[in-house]
Protein backbone atom coordinates (compact mmCIF):
# COMPACT_ATOMS: atom_id res chain seq x y z
CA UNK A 1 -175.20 232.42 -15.05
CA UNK A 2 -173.58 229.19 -15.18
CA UNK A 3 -171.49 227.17 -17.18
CA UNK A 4 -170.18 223.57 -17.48
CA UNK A 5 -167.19 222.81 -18.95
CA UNK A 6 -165.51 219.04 -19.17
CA UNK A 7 -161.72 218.56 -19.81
CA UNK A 8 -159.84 215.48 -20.84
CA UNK A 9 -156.01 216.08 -19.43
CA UNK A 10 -154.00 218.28 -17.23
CA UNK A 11 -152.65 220.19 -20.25
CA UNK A 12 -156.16 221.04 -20.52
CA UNK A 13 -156.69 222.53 -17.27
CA UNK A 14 -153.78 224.86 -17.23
CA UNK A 15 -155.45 226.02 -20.78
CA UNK A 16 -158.42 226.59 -18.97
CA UNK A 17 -157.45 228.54 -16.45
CA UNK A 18 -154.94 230.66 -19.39
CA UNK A 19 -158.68 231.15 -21.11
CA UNK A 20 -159.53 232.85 -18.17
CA UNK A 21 -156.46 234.38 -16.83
CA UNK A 22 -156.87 236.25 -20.27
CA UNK A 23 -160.13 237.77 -20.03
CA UNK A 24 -160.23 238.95 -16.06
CA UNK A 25 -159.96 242.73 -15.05
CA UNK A 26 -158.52 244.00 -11.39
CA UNK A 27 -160.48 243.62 -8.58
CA UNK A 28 -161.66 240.54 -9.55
CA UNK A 29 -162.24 237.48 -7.14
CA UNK A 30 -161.93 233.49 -8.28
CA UNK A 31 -163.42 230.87 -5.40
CA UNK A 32 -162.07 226.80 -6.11
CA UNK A 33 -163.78 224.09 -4.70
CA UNK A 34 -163.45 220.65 -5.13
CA UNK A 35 -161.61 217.85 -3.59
CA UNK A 36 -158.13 217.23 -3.07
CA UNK A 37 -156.31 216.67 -6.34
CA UNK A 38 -158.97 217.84 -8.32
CA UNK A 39 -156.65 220.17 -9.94
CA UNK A 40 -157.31 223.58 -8.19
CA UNK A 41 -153.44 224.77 -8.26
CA UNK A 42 -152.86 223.42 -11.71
CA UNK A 43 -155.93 225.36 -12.66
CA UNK A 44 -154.44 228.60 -10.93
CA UNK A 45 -151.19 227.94 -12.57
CA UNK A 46 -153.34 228.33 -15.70
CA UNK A 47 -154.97 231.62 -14.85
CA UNK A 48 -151.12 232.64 -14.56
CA UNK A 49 -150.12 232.10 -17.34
CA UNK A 50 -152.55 234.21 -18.85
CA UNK A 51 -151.76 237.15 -16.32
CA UNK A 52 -148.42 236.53 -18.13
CA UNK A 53 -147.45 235.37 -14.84
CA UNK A 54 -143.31 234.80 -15.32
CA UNK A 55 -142.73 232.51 -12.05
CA UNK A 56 -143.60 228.99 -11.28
CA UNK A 57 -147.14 229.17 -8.90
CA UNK A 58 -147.67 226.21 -6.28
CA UNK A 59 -149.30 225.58 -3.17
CA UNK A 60 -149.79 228.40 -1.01
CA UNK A 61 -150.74 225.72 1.38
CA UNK A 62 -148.70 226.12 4.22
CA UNK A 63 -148.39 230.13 4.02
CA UNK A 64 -151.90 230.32 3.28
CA UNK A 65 -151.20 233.05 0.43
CA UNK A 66 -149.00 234.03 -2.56
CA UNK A 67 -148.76 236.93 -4.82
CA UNK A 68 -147.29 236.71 -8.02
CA UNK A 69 -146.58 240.11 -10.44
CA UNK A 70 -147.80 239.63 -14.06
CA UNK A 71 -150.10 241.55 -16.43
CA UNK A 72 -152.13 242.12 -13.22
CA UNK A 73 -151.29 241.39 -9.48
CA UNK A 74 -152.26 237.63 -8.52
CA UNK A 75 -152.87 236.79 -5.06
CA UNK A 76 -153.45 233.40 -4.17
CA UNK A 77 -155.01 232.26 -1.15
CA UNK A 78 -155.42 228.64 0.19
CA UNK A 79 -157.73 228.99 3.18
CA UNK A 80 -157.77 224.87 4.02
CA UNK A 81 -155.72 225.55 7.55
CA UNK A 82 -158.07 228.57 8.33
CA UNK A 83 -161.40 226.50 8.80
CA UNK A 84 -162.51 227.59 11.89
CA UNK A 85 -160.56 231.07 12.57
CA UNK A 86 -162.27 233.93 13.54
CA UNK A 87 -159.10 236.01 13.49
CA UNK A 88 -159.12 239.53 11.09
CA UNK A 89 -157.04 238.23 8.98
CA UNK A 90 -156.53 241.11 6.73
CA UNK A 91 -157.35 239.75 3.38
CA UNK A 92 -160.49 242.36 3.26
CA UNK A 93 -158.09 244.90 1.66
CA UNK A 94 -156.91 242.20 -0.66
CA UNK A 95 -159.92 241.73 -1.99
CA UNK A 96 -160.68 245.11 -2.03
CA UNK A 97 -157.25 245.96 -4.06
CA UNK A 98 -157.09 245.32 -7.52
CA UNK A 99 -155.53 242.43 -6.89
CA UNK A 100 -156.66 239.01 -8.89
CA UNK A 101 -157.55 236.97 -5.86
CA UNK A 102 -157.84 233.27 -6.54
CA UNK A 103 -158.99 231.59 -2.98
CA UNK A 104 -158.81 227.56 -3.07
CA UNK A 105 -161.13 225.75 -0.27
CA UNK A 106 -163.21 229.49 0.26
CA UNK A 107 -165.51 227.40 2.17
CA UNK A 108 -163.25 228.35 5.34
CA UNK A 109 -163.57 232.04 4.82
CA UNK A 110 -166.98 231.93 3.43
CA UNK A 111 -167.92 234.91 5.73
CA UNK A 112 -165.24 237.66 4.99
CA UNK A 113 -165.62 236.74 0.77
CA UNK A 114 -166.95 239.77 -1.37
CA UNK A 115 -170.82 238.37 -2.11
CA UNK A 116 -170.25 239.24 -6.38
CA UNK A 117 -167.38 236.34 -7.38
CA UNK A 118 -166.87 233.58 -10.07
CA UNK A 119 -167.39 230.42 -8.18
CA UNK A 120 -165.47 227.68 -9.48
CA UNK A 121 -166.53 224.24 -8.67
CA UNK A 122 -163.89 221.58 -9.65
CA UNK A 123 -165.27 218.12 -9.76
CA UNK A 124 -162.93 214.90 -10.58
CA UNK A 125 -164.28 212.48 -12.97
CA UNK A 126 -161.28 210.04 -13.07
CA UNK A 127 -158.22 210.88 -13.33
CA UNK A 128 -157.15 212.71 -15.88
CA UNK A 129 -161.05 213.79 -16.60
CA UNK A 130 -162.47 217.23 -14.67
CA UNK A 131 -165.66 218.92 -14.89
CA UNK A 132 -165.35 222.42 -14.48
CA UNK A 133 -168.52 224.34 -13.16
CA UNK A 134 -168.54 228.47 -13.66
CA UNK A 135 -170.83 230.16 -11.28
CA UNK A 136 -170.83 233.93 -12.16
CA UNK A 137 -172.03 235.55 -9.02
CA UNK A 138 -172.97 239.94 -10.23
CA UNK A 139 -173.33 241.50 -13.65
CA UNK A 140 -168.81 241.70 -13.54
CA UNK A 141 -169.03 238.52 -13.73
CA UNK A 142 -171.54 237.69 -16.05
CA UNK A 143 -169.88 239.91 -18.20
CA UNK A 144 -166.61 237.62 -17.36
CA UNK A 145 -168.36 234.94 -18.32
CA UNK A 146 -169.77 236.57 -21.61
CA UNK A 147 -165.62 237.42 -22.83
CA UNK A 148 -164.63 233.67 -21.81
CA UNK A 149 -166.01 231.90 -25.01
């Protein structure tokens, strides 16, 4: 199942993402992908929000991951530093927990990622206008996709 979705500002990507953040159960697993600045942190600042998410998310970019105590448990991964590592990393049991696991640039970690996701692609129009493309991967997240009108 897939879905397209085109937004006009910033204030509408954090909305987007609080859309979501609203609808997802534990155990669930967001990929980003899109360029740099496409908005993939402002988008996960979103999802926040609506895991009533109290303090300020950023960059996990130089720790490579975050966790944040809300409504559910957010962890938030930034694999960009990791392309190439073959390392166990640990993060299986992360995304085994019930953790909400947001990974920006999953590209890097492609091979240790759960198959059944929501793949995110995040594609910059200009600069204030994203397209937002929703890639439910498994009948969770179909379902997902079903409760985010």
């Amino acid at each position: 199942m897939e879905k397209v979705i085109r937004i006009n500002s910033l204030e509408e990507t954090i909305e987007l993402g609080n859309r979501l953040g609203r609808v997802l159960k534990p155990n669930m697993l967001i990929t980003l992908s899109g360029d740099l600045g496409a908005g993939k942190t402002t988008f996960t600042k979103g999802i926040g929000q609506g895991l009533e998410i109290k303090k300020i998310i950023n960059s996990p970019t130089f720790t490579i991951l975050k966790q944040y105590s809300g409504r559910l448990k957010l962890s938030h991964f930034d694999a960009y530093r990791l392309e190439g590592q073959d390392d166990d990393l640990g993060f299986e049991e992360i995304f085994d927990s019930d953790d909400i696991c947001v990974v920006e640039w999953a590209n890097y970690i492609e091979e240790i990622l759960p198959v059944q996701r929501l793949e995110i692609i995040i594609k910059k129009i200009d600069e204030s206008v994203r397209e937002f493309t929703f890639k439910a991967i498994g009948h969770r997240y179909e379902q997902l996709m079903e409760d985010f009108k």
